[in-house]
PDB file of N, CA and C in Angstrom:
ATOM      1  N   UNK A   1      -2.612 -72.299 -23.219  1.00  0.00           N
ATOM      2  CA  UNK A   1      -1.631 -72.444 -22.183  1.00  0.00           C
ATOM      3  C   UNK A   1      -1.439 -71.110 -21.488  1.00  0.00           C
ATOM      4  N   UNK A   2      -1.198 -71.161 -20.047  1.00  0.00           N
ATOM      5  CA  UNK A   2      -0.980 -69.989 -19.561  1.00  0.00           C
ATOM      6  C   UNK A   2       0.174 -70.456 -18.806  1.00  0.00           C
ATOM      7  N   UNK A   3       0.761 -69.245 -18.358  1.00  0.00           N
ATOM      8  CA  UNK A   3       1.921 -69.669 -17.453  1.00  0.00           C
ATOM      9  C   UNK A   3       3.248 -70.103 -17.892  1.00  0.00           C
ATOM     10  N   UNK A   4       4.335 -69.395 -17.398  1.00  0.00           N
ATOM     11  CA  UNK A   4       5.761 -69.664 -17.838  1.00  0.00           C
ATOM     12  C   UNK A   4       6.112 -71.212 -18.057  1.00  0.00           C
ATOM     13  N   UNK A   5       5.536 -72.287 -16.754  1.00  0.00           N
ATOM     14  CA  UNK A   5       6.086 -73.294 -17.109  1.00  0.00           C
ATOM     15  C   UNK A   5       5.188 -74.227 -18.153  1.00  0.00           C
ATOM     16  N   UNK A   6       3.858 -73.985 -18.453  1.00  0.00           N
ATOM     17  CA  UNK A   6       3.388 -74.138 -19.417  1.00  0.00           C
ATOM     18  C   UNK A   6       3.858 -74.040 -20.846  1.00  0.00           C
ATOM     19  N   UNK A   7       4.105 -72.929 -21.077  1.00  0.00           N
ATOM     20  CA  UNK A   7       4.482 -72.219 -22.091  1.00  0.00           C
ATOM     21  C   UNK A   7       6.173 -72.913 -22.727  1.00  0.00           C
ATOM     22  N   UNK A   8       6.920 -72.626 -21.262  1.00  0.00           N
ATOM     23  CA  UNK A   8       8.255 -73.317 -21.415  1.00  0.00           C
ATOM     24  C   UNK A   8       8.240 -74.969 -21.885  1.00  0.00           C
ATOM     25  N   UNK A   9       7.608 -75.512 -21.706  1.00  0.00           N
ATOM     26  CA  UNK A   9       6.684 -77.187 -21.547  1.00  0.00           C
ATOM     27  C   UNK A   9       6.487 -76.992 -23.445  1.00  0.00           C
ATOM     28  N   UNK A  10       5.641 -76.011 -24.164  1.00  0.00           N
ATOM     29  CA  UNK A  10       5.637 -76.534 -25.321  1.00  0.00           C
ATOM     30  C   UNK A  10       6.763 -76.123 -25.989  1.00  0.00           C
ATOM     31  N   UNK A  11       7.489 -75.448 -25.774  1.00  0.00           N
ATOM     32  CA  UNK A  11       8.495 -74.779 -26.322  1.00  0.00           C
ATOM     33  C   UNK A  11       9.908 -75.690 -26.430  1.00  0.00           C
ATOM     34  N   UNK A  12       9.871 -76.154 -24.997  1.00  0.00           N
ATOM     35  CA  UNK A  12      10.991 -77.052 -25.164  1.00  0.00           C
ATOM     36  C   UNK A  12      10.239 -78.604 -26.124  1.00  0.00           C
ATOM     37  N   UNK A  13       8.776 -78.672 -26.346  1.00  0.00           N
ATOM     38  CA  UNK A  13       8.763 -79.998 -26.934  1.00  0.00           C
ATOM     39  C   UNK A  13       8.826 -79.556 -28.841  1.00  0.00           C
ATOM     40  N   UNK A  14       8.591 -78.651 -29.270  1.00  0.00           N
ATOM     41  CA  UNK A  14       8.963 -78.106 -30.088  1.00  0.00           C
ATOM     42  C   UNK A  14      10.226 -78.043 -31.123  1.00  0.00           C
ATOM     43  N   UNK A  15      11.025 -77.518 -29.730  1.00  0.00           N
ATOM     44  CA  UNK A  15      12.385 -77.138 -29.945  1.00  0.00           C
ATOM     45  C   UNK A  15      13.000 -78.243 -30.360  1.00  0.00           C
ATOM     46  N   UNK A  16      12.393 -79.801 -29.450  1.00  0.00           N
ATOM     47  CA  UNK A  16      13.029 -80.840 -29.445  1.00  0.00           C
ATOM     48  C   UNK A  16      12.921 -81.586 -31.047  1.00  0.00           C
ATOM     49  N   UNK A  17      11.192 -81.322 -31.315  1.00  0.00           N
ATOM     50  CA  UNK A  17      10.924 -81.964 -33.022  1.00  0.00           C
ATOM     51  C   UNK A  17      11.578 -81.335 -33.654  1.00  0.00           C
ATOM     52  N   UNK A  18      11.522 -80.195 -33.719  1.00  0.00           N
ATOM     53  CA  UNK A  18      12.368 -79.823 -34.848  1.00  0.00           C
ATOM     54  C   UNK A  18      13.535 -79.462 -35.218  1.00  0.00           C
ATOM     55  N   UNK A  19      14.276 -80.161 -34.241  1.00  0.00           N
ATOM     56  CA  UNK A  19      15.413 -80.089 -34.082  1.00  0.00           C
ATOM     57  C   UNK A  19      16.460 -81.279 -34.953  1.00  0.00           C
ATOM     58  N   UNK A  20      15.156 -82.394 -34.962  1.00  0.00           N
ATOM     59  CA  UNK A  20      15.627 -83.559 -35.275  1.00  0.00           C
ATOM     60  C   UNK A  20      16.317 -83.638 -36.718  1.00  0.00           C
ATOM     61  N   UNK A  21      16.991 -84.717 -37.130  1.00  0.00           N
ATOM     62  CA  UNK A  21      17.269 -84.876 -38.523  1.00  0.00           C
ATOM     63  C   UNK A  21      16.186 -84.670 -39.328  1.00  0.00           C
ATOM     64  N   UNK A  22      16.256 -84.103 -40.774  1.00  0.00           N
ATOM     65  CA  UNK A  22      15.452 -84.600 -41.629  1.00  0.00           C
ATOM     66  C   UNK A  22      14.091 -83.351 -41.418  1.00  0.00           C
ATOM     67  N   UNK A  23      14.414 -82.611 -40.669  1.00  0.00           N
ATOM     68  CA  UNK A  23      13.266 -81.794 -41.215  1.00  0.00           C
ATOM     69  C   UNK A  23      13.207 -80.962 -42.316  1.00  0.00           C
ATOM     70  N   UNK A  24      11.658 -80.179 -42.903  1.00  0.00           N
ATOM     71  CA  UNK A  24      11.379 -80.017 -43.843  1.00  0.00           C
ATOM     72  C   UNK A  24      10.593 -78.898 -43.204  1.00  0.00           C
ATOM     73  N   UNK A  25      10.928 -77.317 -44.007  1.00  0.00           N
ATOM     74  CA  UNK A  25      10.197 -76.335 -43.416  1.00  0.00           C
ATOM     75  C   UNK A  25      10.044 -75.452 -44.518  1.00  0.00           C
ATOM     76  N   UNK A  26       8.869 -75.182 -44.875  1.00  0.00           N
ATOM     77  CA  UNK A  26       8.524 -73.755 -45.449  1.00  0.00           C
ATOM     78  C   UNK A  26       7.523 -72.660 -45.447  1.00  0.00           C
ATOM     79  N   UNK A  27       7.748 -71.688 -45.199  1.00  0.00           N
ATOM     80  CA  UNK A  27       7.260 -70.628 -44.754  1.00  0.00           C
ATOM     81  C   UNK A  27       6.197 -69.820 -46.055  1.00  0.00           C
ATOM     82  N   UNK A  28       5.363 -70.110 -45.862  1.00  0.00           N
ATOM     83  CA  UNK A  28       4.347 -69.841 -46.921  1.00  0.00           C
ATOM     84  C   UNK A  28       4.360 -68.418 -47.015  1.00  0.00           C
ATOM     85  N   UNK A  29       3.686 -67.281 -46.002  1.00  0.00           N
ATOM     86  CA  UNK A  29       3.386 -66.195 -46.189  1.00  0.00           C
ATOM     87  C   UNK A  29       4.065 -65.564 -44.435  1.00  0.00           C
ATOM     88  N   UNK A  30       4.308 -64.680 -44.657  1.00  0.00           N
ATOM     89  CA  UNK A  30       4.182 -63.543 -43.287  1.00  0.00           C
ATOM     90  C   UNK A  30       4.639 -62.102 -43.592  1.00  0.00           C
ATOM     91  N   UNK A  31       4.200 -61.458 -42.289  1.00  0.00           N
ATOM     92  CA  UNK A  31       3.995 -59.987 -42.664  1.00  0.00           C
ATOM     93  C   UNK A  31       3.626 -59.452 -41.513  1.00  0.00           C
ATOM     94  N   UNK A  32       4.342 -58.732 -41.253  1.00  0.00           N
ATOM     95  CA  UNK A  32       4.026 -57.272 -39.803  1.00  0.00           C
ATOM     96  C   UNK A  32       3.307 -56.191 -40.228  1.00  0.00           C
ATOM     97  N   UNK A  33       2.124 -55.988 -39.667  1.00  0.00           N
ATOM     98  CA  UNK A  33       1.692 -54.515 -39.828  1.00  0.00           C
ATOM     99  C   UNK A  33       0.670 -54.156 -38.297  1.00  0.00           C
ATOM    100  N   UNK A  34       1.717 -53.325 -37.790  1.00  0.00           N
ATOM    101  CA  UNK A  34       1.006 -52.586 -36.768  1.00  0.00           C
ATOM    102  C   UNK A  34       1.607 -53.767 -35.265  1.00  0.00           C
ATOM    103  N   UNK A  35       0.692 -54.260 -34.722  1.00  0.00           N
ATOM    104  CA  UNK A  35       1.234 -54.869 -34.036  1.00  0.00           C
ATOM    105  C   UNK A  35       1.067 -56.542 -34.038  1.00  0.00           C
ATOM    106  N   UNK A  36       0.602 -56.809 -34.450  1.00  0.00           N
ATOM    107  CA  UNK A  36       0.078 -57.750 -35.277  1.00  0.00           C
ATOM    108  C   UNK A  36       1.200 -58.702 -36.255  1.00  0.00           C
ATOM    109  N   UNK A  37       1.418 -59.775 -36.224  1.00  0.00           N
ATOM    110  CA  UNK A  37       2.726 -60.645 -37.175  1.00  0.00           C
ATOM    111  C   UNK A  37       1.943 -62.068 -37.736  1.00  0.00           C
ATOM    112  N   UNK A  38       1.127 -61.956 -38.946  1.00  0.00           N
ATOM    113  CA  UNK A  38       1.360 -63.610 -38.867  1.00  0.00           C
ATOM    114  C   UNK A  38       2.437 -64.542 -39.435  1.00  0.00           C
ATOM    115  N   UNK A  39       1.657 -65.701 -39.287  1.00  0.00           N
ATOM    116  CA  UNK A  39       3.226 -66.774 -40.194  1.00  0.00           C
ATOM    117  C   UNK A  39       1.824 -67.565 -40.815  1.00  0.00           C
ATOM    118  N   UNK A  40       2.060 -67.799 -41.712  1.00  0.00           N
ATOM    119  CA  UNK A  40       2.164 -69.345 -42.127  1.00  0.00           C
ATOM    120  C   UNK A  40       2.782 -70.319 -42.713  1.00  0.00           C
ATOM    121  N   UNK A  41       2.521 -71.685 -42.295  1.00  0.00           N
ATOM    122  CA  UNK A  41       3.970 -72.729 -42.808  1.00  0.00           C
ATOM    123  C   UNK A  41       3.418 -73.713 -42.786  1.00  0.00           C
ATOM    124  N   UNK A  42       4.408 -75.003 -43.925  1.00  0.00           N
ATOM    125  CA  UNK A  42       4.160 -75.894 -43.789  1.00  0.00           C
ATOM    126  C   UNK A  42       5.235 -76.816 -43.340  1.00  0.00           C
ATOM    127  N   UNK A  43       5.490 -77.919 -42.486  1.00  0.00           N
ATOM    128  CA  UNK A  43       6.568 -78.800 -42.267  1.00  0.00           C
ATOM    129  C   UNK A  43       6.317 -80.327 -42.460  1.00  0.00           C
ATOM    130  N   UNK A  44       7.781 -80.761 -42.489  1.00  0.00           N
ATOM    131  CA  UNK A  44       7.914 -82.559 -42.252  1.00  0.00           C
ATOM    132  C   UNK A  44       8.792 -82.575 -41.281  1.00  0.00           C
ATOM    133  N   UNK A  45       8.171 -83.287 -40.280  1.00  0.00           N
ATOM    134  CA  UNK A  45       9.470 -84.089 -39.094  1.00  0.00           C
ATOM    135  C   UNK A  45       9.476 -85.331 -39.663  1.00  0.00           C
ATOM    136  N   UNK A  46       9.887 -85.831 -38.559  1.00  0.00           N
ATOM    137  CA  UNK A  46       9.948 -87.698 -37.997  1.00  0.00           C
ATOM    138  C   UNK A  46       8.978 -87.748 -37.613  1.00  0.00           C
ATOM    139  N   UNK A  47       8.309 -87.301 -36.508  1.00  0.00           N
ATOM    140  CA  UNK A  47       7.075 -87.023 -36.014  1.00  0.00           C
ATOM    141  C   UNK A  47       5.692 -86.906 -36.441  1.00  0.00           C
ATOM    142  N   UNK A  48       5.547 -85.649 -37.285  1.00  0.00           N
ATOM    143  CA  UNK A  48       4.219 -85.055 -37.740  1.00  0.00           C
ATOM    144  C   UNK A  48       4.411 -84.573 -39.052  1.00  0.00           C
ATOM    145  N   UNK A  49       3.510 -84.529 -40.018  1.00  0.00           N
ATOM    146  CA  UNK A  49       3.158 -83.681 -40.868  1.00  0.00           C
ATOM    147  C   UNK A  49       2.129 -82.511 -40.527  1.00  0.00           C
ATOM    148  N   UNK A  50       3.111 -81.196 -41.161  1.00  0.00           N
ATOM    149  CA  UNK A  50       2.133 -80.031 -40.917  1.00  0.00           C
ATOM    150  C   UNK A  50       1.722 -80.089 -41.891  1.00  0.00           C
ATOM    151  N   UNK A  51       0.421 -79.966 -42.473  1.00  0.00           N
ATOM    152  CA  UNK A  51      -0.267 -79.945 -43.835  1.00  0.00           C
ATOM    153  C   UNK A  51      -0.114 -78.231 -44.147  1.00  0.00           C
ATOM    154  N   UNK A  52      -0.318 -77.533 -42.428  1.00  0.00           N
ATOM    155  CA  UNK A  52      -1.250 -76.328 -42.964  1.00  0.00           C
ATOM    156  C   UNK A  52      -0.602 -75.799 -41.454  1.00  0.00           C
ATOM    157  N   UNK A  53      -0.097 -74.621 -40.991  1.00  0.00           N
ATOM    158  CA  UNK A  53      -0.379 -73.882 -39.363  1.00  0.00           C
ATOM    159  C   UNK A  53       0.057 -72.611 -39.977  1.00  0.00           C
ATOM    160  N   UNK A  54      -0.921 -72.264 -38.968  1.00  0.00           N
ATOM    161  CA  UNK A  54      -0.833 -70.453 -38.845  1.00  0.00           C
ATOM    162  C   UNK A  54      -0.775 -69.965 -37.938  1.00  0.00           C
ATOM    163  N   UNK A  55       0.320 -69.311 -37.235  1.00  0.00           N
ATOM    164  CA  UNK A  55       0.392 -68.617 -35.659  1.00  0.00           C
ATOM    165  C   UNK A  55       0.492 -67.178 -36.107  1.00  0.00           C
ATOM    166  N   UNK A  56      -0.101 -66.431 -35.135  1.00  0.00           N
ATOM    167  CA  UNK A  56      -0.277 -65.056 -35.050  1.00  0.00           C
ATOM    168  C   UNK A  56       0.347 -64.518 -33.145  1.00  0.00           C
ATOM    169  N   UNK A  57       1.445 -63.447 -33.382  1.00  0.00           N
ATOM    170  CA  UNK A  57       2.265 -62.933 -32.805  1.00  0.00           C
ATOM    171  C   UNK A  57       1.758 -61.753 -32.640  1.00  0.00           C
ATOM    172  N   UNK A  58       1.481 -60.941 -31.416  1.00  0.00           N
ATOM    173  CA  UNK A  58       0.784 -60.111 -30.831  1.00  0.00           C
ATOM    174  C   UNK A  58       1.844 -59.500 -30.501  1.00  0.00           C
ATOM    175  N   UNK A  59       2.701 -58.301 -30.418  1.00  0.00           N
ATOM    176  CA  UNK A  59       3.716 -57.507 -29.471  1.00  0.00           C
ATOM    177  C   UNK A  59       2.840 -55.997 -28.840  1.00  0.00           C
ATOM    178  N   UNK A  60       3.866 -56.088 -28.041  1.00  0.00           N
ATOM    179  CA  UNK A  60       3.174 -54.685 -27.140  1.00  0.00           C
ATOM    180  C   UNK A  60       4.773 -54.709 -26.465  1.00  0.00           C
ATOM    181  N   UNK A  61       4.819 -53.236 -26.305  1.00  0.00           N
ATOM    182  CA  UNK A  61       6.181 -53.053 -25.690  1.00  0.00           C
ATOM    183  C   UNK A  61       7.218 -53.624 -26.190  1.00  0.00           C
ATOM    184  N   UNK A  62       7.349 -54.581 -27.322  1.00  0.00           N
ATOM    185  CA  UNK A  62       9.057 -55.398 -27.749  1.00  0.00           C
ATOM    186  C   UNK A  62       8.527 -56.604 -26.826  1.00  0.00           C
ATOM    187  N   UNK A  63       7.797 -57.040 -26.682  1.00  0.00           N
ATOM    188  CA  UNK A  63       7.780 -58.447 -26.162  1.00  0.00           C
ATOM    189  C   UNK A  63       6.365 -58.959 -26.804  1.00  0.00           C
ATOM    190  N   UNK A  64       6.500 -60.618 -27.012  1.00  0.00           N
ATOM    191  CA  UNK A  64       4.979 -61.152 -27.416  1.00  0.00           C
ATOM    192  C   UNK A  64       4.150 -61.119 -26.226  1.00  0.00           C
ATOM    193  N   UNK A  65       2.903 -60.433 -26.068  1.00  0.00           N
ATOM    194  CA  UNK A  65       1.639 -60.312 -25.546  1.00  0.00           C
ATOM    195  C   UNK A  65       0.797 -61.326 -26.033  1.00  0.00           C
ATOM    196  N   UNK A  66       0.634 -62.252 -26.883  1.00  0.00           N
ATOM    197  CA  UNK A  66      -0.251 -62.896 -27.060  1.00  0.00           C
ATOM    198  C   UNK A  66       0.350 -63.935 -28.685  1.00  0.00           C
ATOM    199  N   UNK A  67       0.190 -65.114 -28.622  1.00  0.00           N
ATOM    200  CA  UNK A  67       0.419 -65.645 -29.338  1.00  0.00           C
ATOM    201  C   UNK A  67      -0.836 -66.764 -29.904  1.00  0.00           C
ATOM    202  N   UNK A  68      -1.212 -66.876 -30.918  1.00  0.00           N
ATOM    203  CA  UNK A  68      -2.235 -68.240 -31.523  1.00  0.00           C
ATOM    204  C   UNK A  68      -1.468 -68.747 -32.485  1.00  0.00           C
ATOM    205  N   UNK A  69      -1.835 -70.329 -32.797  1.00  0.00           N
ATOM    206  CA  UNK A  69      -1.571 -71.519 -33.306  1.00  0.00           C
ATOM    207  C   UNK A  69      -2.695 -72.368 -33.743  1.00  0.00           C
ATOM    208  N   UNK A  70      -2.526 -72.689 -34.570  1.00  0.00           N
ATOM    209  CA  UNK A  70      -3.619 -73.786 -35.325  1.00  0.00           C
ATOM    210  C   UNK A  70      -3.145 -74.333 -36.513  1.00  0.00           C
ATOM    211  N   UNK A  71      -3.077 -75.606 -36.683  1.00  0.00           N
ATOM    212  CA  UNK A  71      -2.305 -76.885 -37.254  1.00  0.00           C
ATOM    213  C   UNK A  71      -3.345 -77.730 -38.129  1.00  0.00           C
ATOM    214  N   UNK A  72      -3.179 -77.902 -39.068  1.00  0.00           N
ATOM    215  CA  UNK A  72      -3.695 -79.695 -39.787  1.00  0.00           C
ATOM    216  C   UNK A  72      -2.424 -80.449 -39.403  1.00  0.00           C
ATOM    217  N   UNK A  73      -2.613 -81.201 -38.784  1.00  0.00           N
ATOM    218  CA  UNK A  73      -1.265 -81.561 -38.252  1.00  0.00           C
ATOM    219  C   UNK A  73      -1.681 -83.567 -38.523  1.00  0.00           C
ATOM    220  N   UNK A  74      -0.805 -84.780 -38.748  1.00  0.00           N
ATOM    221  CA  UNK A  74      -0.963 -85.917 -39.110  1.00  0.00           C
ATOM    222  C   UNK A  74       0.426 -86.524 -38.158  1.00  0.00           C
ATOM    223  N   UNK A  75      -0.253 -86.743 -37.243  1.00  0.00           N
ATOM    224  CA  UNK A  75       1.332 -87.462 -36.682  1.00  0.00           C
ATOM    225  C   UNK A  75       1.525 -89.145 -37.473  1.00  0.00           C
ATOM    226  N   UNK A  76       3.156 -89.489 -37.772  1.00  0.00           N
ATOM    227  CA  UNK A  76       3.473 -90.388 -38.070  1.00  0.00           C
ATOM    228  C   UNK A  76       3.632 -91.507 -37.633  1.00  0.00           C
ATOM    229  N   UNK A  77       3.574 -91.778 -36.302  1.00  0.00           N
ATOM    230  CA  UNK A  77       3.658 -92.633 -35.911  1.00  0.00           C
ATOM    231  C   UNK A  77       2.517 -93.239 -35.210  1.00  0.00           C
TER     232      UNK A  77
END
């Protein structure tokens, strides 16, 4: 995705799953070194099962420069 309203587009659909009742979140591993942040996690919505995602957080200046995502992801419905 490029672009603010892109970006804003997954963020608000995001915001919206996991917002819902009944979620289930845990944060496997993360760690900052240098500029560099990953995460990894696993979740339950209503929606999807995360089996497995790992996003990596890029900063430069105090702001994210670059962000990746990648999911085993099982939607429920």
């Amino acid at each position: 995705m490029k672009g603010r309203d892109q970006i804003r587009g997954m963020i608000q659909a995001v915001l919206a799953e996991f917002s819902k009742p009944g979620v289930k979140f845990e944060v496997m591993h993360q760690s900052a070194a240098g500029p560099a942040a990953p995460l990894v996690w696993k979740a339950e919505t209503p929606d999807n099962s995360y089996e497995f995602a790992a996003e990596t957080y890029v900063f430069q200046n105090g702001k994210i420069a670059q962000h990746t995502f990648a999911a085993k992801m099982t939607p429920k419905k």
